[in-house]
Protein backbone atom coordinates (compact mmCIF):
# COMPACT_ATOMS: atom_id res chain seq x y z
CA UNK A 1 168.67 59.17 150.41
CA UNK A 2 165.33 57.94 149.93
CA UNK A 3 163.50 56.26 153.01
CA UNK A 4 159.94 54.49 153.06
CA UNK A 5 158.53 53.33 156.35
CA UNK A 6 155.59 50.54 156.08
CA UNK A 7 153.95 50.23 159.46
CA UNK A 8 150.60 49.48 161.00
CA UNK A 9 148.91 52.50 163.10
CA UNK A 10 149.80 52.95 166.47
CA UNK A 11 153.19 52.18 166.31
CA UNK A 12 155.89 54.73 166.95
CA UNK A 13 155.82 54.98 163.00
CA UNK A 14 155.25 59.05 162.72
CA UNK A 15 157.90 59.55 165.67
CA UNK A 16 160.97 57.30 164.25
CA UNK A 17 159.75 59.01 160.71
CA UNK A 18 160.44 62.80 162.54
CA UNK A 19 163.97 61.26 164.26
CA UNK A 20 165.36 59.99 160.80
CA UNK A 21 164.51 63.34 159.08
CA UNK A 22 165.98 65.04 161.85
CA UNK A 23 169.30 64.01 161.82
CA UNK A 24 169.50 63.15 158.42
CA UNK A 25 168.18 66.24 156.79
CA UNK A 26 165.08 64.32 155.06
CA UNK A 27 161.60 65.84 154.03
CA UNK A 28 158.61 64.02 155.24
CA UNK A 29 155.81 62.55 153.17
CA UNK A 30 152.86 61.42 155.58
CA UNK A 31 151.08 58.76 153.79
CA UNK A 32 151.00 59.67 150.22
CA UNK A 33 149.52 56.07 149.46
CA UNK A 34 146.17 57.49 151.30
CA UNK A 35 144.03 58.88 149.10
CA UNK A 36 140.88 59.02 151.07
CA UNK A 37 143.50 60.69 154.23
CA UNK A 38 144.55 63.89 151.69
CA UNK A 39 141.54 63.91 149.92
CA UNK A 40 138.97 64.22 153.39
CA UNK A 41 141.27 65.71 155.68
CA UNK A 42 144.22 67.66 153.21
CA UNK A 43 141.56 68.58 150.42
CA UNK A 44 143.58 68.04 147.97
CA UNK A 45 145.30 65.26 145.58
CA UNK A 46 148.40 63.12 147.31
CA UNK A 47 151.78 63.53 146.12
CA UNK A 48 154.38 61.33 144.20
CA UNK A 49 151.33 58.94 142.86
CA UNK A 50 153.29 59.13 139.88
CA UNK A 51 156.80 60.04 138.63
CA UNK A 52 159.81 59.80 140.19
CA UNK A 53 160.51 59.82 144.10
CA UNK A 54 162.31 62.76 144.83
CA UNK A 55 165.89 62.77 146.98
CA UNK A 56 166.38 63.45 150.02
CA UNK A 57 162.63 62.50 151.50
CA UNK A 58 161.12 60.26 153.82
CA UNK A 59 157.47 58.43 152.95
CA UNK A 60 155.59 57.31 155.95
CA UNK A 61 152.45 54.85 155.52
CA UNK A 62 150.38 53.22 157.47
CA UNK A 63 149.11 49.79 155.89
CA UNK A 64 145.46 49.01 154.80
CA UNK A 65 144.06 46.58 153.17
CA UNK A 66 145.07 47.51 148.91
CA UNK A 67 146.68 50.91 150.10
CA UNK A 68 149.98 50.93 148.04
CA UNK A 69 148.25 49.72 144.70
CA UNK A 70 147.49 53.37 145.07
CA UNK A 71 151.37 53.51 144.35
CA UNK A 72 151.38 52.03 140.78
CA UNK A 73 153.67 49.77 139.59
CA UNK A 74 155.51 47.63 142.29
CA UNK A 75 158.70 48.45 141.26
CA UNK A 76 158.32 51.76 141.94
CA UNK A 77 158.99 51.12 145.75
CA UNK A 78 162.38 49.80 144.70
CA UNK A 79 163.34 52.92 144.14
CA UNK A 80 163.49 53.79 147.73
CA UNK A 81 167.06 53.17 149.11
CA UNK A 82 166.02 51.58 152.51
CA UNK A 83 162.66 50.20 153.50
CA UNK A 84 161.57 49.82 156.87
CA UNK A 85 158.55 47.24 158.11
CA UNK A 86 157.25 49.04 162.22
CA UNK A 87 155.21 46.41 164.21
CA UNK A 88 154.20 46.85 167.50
CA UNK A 89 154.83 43.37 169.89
CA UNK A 90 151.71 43.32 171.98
CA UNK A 91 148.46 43.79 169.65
CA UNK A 92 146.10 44.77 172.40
CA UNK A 93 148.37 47.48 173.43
CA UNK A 94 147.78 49.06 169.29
CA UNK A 95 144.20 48.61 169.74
CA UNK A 96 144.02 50.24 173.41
CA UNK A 97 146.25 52.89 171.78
CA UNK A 98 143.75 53.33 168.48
CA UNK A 99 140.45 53.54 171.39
CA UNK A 100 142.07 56.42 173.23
CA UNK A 101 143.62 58.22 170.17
CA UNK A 102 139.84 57.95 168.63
CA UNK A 103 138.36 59.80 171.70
CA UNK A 104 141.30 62.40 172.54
CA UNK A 105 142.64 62.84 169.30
CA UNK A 106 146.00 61.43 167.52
CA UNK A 107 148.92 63.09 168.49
CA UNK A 108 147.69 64.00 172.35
CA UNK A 109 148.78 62.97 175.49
CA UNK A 110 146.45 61.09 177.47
CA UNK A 111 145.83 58.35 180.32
CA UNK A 112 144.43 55.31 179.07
CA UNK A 113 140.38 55.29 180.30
CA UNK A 114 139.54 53.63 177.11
CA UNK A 115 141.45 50.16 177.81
CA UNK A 116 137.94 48.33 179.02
CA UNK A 117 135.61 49.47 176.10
CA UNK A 118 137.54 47.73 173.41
CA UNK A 119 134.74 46.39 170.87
CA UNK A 120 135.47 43.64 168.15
CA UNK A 121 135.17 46.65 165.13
CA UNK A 122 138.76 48.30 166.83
CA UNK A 123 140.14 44.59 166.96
CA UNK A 124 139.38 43.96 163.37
CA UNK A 125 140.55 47.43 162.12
CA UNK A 126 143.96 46.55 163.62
CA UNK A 127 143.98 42.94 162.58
CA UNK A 128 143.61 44.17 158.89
CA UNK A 129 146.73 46.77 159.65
CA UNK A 130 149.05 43.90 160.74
CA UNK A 131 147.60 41.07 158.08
CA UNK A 132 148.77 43.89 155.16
CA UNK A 133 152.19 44.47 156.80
CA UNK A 134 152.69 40.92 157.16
CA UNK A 135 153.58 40.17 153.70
CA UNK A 136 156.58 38.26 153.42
CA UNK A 137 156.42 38.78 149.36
CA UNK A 138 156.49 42.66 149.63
CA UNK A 139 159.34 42.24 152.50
CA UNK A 140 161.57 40.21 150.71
CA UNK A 141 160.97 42.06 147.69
CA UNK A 142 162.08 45.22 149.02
CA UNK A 143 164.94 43.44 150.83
CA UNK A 144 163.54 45.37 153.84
CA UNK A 145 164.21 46.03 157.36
CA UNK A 146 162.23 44.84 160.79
CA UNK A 147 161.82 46.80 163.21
CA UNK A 148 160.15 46.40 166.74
CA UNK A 149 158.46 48.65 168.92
CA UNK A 150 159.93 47.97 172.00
CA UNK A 151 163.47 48.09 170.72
CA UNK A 152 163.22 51.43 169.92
CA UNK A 153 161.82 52.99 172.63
CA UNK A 154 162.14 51.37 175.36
CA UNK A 155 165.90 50.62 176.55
CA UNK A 156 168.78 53.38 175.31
CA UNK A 157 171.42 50.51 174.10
CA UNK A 158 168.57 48.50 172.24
CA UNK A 159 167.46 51.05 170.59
CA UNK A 160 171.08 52.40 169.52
CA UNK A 161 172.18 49.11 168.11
CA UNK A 162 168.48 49.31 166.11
CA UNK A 163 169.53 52.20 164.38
CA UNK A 164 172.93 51.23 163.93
CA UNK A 165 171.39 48.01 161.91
CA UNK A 166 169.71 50.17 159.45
CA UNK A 167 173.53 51.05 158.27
CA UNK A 168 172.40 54.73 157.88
CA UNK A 169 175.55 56.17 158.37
CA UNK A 170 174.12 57.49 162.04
CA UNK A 171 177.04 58.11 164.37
CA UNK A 172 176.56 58.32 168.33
CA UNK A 173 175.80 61.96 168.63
CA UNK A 174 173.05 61.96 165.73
CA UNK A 175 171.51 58.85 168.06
CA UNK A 176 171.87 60.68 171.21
CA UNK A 177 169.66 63.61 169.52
CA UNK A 178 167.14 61.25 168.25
CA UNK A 179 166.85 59.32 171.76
CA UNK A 180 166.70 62.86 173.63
CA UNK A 181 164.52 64.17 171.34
CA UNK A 182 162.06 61.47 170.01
CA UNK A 183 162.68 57.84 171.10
CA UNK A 184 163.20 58.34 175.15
CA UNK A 185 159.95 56.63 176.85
CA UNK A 186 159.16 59.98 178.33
CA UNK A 187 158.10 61.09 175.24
CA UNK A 188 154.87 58.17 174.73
CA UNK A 189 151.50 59.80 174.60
CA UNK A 190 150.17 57.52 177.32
CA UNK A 191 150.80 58.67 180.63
CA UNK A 192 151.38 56.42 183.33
CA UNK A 193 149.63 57.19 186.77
CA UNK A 194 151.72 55.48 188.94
CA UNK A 195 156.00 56.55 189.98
CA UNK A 196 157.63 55.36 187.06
CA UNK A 197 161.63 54.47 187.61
CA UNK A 198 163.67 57.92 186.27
CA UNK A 199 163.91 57.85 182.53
CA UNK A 200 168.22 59.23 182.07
CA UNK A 201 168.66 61.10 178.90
CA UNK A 202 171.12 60.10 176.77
CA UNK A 203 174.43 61.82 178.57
CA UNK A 204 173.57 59.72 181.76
CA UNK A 205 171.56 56.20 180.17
CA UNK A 206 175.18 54.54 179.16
CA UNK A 207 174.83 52.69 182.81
CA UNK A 208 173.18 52.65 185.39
CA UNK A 209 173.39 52.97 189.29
CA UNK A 210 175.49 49.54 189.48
CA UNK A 211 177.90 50.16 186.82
CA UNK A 212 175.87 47.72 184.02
CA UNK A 213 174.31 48.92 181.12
CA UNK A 214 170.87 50.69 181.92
CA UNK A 215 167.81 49.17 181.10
CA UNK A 216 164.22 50.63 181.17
CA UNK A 217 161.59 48.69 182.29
CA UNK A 218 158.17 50.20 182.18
CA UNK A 219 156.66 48.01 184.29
CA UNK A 220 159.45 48.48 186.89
CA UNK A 221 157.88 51.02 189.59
CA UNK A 222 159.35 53.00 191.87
CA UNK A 223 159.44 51.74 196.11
CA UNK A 224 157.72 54.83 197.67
């Protein structure tokens, strides 16, 4: 099985990549495309520029502006057995997510104290992310998948029947890992201030307090 996920930053992308390679037994790639990330910050040469992609991995990158010419010839990506496009709904919620991750570092939890100092350099950074990924050429081409945010990690069933699409062969108790694990909403860098409603893991998310299927809402506060 070879995997490539195409997304913009500040999407869930490094987080789905760690919950497919968990229950499927892949090796990760982070952005081998980047040459300027593993050159500055790896000090050393990315892999798999050229040759063939090994089996058994997963390749993560994050779209810029020219990034996978890095990759060669075009045709190499078909070699990849499924190809997943990320995107993130609600743009200003990337770029208030790229402001704080600047400040307290990628990968840390944090409250969001950056949301009001958003300057028109982070919205045009994030513009060119989405404008790359949004090539309907490259998508068709690959015979990709889509793949929103917010149905991944936001509402157990949603985010179930998302996987299920990507016809990975991923049974219920591989999902349940991956939602206990990775995709549950308690696991989002941003902390909310206020009483959020009780997250349920996945033995007690299949309904909720009424007998229906559960639903997360994260703008659905607790009554104190």
């Amino acid at each position: 099985m070879k995997i490539l996920i195409l997304a913009h930053g500040r999407s869930g992308s490094t987080t789905l990549s760690k919950a497919l390679a968990d229950v499927l037994n892949l090796e990760i790639v982070m952005e081998p495309f980047n040459i300027r990330l593993w050159k500055e910050h790896y000090k050393k040469e990315p892999p798999y520029i050229d040759g063939p992609i090994p089996k058994n991995t997963l390749f993560k990158h994050i779209t810029m502006p020219n990034s996978l010419t890095h990759f060669g010839d075009a045709y190499r990506l078909k070699e990849f057995d499924k190809v997943i496009f990320l995107m993130r709904e609600n743009i200003k919620d990337v770029i208030i997510s790229k402001v704080n991750a600047d400040k307290y570092g990628y990968g840390v939890k944090y409250e969001n104290t950056e949301g009001t100092k958003i300057k028109m350099a982070d919205i045009e950074v994030v513009m060119k992310m989405y404008r790359e990924l949004s090539n309907n050429a490259r998508f068709k081409f690959l015979n990709a998948n889509l793949i929103w945010y917010n149905d991944l990690y936001n509402d157990y069933h949603k985010s179930m029947q998302t996987i299920k699409n990507l016809k990975l062969n991923i049974d219920e108790s591989q999902f349940n890992k991956m939602w206990d694990n990775y995709l549950n909403p308690s696991h989002r860098l941003q902390q909310q201030k206020s009483n959020i409603r009780k997250i349920y893991s996945s033995e007690n998310n299949k309904v909720d307090k009424d007998g229906g299927p559960y639903f997360f809402d994260m703008n659905e506060l607790e009554k104190k």
